[in-house]
PDB file of N, CA and C in Angstrom:
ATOM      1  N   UNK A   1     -95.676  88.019-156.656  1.00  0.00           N
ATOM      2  CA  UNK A   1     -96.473  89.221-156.718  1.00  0.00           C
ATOM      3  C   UNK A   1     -97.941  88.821-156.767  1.00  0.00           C
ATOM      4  N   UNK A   2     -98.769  89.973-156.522  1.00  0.00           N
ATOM      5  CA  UNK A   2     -99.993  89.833-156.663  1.00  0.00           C
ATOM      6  C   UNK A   2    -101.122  90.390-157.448  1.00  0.00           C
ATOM      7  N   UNK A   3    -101.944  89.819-158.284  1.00  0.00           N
ATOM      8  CA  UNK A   3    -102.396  90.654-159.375  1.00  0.00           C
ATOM      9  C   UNK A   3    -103.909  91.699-158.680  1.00  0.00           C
ATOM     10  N   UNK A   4    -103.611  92.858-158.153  1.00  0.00           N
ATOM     11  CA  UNK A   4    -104.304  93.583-157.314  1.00  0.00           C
ATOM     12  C   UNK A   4    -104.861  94.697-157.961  1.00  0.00           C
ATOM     13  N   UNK A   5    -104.696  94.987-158.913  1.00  0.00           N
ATOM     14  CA  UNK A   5    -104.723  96.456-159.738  1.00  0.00           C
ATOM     15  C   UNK A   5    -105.294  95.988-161.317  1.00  0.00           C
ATOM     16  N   UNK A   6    -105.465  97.122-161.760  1.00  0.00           N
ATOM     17  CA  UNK A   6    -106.106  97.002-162.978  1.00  0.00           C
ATOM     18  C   UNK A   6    -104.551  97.377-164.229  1.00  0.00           C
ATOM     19  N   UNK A   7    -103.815  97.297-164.193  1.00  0.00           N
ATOM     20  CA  UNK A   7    -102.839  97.788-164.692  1.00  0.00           C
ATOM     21  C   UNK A   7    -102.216  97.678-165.957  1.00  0.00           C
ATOM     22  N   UNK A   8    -102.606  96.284-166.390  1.00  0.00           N
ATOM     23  CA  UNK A   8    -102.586  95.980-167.814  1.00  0.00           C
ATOM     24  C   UNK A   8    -103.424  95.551-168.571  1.00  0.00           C
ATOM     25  N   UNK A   9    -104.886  95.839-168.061  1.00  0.00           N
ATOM     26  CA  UNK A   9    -106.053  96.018-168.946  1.00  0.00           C
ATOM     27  C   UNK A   9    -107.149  94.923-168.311  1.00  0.00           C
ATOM     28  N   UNK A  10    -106.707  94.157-167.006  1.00  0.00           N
ATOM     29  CA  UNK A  10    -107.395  93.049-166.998  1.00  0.00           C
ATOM     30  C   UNK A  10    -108.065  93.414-165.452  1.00  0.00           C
ATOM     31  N   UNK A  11    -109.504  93.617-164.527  1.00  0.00           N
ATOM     32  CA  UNK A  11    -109.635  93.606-163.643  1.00  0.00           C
ATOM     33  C   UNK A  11    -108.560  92.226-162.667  1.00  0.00           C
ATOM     34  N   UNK A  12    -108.639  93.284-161.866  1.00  0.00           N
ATOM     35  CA  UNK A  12    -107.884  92.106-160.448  1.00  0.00           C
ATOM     36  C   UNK A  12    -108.649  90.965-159.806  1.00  0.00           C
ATOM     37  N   UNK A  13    -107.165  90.153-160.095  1.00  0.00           N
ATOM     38  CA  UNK A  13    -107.972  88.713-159.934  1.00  0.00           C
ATOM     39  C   UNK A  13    -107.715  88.395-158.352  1.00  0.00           C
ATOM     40  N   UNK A  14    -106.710  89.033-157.695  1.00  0.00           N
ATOM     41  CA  UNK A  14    -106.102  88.736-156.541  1.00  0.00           C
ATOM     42  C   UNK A  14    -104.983  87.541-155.927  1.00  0.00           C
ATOM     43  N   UNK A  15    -104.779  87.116-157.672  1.00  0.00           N
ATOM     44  CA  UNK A  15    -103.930  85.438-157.523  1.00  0.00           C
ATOM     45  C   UNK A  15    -102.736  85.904-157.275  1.00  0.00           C
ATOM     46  N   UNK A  16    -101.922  84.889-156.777  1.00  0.00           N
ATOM     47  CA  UNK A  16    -100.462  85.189-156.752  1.00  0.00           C
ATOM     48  C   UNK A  16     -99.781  84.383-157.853  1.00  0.00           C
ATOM     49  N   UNK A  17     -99.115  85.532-158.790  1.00  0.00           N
ATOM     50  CA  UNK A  17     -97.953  85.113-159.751  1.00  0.00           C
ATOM     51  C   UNK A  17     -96.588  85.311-159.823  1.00  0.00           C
ATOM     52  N   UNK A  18     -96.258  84.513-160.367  1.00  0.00           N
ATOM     53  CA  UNK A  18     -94.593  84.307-160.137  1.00  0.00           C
ATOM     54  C   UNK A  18     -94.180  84.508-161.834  1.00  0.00           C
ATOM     55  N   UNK A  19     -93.289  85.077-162.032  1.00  0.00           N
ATOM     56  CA  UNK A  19     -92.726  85.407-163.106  1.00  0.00           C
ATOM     57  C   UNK A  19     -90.546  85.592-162.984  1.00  0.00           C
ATOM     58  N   UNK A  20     -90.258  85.675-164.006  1.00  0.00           N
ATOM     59  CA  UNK A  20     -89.466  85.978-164.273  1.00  0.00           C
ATOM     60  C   UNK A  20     -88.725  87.073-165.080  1.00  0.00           C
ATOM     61  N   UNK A  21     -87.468  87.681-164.905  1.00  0.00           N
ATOM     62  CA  UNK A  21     -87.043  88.653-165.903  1.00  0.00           C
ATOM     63  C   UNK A  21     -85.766  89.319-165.773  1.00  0.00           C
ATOM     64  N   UNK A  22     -85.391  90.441-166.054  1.00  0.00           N
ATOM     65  CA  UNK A  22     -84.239  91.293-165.596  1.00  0.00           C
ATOM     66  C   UNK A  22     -84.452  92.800-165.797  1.00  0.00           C
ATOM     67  N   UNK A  23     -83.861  93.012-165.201  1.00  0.00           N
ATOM     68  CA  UNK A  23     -83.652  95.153-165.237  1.00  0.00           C
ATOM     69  C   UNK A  23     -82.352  95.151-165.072  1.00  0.00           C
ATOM     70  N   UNK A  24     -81.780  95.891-166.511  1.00  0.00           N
ATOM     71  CA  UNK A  24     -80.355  96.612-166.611  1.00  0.00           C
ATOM     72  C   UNK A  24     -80.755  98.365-166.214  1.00  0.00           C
ATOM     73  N   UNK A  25     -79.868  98.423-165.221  1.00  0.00           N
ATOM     74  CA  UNK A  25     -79.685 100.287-165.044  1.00  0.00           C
ATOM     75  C   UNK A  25     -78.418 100.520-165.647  1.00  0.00           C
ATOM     76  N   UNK A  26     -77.911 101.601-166.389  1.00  0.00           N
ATOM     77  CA  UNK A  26     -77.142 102.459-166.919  1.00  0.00           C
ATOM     78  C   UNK A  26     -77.468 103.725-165.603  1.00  0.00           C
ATOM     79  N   UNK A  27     -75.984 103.696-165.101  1.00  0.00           N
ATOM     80  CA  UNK A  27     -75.680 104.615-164.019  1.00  0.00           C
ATOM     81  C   UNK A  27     -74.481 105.932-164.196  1.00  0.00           C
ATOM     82  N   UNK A  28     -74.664 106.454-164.885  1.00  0.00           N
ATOM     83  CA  UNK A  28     -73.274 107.939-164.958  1.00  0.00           C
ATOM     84  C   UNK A  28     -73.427 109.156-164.240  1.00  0.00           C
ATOM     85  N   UNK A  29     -72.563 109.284-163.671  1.00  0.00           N
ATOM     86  CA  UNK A  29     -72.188 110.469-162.818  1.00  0.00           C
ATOM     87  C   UNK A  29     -73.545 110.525-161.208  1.00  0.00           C
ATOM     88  N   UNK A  30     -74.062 109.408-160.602  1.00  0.00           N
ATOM     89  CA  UNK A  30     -74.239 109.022-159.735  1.00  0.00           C
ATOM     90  C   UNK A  30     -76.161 108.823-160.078  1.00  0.00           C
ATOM     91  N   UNK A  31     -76.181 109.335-161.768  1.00  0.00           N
ATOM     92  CA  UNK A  31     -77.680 109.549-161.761  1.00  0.00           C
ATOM     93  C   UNK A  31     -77.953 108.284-162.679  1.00  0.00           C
ATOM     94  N   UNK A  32     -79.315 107.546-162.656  1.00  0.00           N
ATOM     95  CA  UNK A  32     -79.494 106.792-163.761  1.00  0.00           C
ATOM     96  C   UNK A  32     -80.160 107.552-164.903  1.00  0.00           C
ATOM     97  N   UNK A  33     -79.636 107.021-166.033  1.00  0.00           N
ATOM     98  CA  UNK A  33     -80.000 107.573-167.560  1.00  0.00           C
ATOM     99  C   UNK A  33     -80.283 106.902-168.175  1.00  0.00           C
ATOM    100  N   UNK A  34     -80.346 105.476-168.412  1.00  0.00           N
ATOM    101  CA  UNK A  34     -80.922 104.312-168.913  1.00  0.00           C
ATOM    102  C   UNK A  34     -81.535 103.234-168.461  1.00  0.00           C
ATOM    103  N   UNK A  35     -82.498 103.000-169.202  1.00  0.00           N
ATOM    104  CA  UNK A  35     -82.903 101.792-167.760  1.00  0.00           C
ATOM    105  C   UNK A  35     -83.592 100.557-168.996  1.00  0.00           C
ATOM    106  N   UNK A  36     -83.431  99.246-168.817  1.00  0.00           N
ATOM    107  CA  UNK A  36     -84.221  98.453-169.639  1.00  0.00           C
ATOM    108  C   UNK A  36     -84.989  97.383-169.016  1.00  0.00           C
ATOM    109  N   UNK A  37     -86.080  96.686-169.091  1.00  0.00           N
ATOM    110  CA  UNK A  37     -86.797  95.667-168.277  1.00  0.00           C
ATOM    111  C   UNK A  37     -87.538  94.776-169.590  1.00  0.00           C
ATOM    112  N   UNK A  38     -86.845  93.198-168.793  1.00  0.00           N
ATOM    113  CA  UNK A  38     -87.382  92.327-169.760  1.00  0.00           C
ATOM    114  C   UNK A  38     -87.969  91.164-169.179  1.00  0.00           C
ATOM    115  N   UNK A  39     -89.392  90.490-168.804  1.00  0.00           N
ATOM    116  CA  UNK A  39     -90.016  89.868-168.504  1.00  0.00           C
ATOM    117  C   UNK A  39     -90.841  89.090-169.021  1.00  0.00           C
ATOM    118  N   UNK A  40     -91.321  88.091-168.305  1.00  0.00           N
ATOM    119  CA  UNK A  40     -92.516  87.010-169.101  1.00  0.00           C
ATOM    120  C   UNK A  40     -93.505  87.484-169.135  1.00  0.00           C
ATOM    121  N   UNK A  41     -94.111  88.172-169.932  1.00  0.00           N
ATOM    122  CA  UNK A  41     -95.418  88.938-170.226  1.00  0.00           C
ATOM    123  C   UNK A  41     -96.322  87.754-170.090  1.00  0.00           C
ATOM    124  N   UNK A  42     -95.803  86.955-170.927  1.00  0.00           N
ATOM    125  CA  UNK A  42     -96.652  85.637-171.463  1.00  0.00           C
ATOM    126  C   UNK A  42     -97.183  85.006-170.375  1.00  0.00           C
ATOM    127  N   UNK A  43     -96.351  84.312-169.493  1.00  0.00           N
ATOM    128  CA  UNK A  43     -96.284  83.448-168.379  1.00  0.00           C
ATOM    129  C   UNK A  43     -97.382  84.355-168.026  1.00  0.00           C
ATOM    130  N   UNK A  44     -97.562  85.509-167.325  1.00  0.00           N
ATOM    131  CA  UNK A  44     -98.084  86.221-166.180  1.00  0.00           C
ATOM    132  C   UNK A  44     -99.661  86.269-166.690  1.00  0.00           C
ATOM    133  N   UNK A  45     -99.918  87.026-168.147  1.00  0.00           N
ATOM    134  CA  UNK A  45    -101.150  86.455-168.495  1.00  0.00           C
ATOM    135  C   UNK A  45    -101.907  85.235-168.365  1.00  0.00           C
ATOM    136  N   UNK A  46    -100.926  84.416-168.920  1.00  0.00           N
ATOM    137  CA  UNK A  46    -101.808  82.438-168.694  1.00  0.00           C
ATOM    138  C   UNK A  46    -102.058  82.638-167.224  1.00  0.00           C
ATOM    139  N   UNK A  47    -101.367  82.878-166.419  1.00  0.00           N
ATOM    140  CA  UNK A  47    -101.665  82.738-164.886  1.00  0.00           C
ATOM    141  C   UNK A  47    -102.806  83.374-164.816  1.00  0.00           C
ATOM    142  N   UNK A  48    -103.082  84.518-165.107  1.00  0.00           N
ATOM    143  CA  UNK A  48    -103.838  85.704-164.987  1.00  0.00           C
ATOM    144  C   UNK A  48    -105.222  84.978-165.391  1.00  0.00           C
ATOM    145  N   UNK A  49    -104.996  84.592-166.535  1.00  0.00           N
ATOM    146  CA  UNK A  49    -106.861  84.233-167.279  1.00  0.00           C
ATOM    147  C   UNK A  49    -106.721  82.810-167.511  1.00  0.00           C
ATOM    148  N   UNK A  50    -105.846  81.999-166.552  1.00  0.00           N
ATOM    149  CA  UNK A  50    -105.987  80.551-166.772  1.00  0.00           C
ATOM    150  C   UNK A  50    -106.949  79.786-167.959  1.00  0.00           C
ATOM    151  N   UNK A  51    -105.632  80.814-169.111  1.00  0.00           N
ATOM    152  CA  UNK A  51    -106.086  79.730-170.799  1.00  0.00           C
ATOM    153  C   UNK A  51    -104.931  80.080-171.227  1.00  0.00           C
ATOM    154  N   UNK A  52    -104.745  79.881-172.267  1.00  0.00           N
ATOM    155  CA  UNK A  52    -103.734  79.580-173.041  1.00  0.00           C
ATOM    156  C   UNK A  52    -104.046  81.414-173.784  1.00  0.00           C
ATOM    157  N   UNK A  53    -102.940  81.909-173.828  1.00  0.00           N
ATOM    158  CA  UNK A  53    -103.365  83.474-174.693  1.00  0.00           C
ATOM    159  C   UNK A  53    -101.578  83.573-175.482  1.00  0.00           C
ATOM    160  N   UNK A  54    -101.874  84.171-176.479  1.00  0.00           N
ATOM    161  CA  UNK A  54    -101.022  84.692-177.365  1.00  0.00           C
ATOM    162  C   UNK A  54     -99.696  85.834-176.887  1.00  0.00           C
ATOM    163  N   UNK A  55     -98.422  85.943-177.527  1.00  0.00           N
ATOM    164  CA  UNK A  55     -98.106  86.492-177.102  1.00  0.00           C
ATOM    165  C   UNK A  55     -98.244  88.097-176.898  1.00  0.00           C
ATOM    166  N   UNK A  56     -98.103  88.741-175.359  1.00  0.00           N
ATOM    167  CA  UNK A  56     -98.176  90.287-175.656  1.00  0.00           C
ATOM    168  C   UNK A  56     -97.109  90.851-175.258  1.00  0.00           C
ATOM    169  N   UNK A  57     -97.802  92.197-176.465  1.00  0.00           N
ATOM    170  CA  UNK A  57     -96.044  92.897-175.912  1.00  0.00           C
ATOM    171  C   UNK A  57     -96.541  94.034-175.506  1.00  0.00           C
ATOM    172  N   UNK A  58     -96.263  94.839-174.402  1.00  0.00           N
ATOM    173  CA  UNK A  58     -96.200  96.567-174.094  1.00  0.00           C
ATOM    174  C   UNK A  58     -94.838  97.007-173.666  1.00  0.00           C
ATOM    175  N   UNK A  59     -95.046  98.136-174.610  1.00  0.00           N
ATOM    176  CA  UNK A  59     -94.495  99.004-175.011  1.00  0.00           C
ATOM    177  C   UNK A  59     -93.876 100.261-173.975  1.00  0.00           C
ATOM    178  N   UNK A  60     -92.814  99.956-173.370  1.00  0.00           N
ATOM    179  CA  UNK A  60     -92.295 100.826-172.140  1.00  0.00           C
ATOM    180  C   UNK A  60     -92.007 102.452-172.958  1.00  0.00           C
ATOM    181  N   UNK A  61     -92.687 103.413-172.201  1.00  0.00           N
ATOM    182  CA  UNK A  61     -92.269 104.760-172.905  1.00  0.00           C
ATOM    183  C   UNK A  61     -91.017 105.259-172.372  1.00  0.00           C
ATOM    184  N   UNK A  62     -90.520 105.891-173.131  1.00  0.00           N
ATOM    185  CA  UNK A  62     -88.599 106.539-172.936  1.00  0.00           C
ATOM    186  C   UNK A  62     -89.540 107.755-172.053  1.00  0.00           C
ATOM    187  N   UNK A  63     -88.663 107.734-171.359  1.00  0.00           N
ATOM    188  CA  UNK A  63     -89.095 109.423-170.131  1.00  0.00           C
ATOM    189  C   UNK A  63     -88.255 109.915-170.652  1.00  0.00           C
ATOM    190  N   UNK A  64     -88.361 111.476-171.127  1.00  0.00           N
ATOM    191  CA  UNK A  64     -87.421 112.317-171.604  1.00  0.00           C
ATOM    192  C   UNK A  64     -87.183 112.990-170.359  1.00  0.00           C
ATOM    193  N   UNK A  65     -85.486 114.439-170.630  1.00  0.00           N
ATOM    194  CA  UNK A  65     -85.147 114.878-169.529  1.00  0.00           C
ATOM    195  C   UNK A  65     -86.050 115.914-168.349  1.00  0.00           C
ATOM    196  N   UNK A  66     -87.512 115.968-169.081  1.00  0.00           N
ATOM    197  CA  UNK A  66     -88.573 116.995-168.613  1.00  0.00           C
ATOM    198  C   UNK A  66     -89.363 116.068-168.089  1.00  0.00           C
ATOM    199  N   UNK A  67     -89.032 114.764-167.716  1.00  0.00           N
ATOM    200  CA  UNK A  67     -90.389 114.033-166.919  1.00  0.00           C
ATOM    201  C   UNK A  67     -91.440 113.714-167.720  1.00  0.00           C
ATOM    202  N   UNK A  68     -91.617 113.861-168.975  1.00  0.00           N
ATOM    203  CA  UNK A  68     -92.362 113.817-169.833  1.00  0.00           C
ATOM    204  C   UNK A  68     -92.461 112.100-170.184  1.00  0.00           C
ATOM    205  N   UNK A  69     -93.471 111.909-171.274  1.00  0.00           N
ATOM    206  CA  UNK A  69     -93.408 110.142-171.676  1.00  0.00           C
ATOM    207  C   UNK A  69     -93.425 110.627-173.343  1.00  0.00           C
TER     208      UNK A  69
END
């Protein structure tokens, strides 16, 4: 991927990073209703500001059934 956007607080650097992770979907009755995503936050920052940074965490919001956060 490419860091192009402002998206997690840091202007775009335009580097290409490689990361790792997973996404579980929970699928019933043909719709998804659960969803979870777990990635190297960490990794992607050091790439990002080539230093050494602490770990971060953000905080994925639950979408309720109104589209809401």
């Amino acid at each position: 991927m490419r860091h192009t956007g402002n998206g997690i607080g840091i202007p775009p650097t335009n580097k290409t990073l490689h990361t790792t992770g997973i996404t579980v979907l929970r699928i019933a009755v043909g719709k998804f209703v659960a969803g979870w995503q777990n990635w190297d936050m960490l990794g992607l920052m050091q790439q990002i500001k080539d230093e050494p940074v602490g770990p971060t965490y953000i905080v994925a919001a639950k979408v309720g059934k109104e589209g809401g956060v």
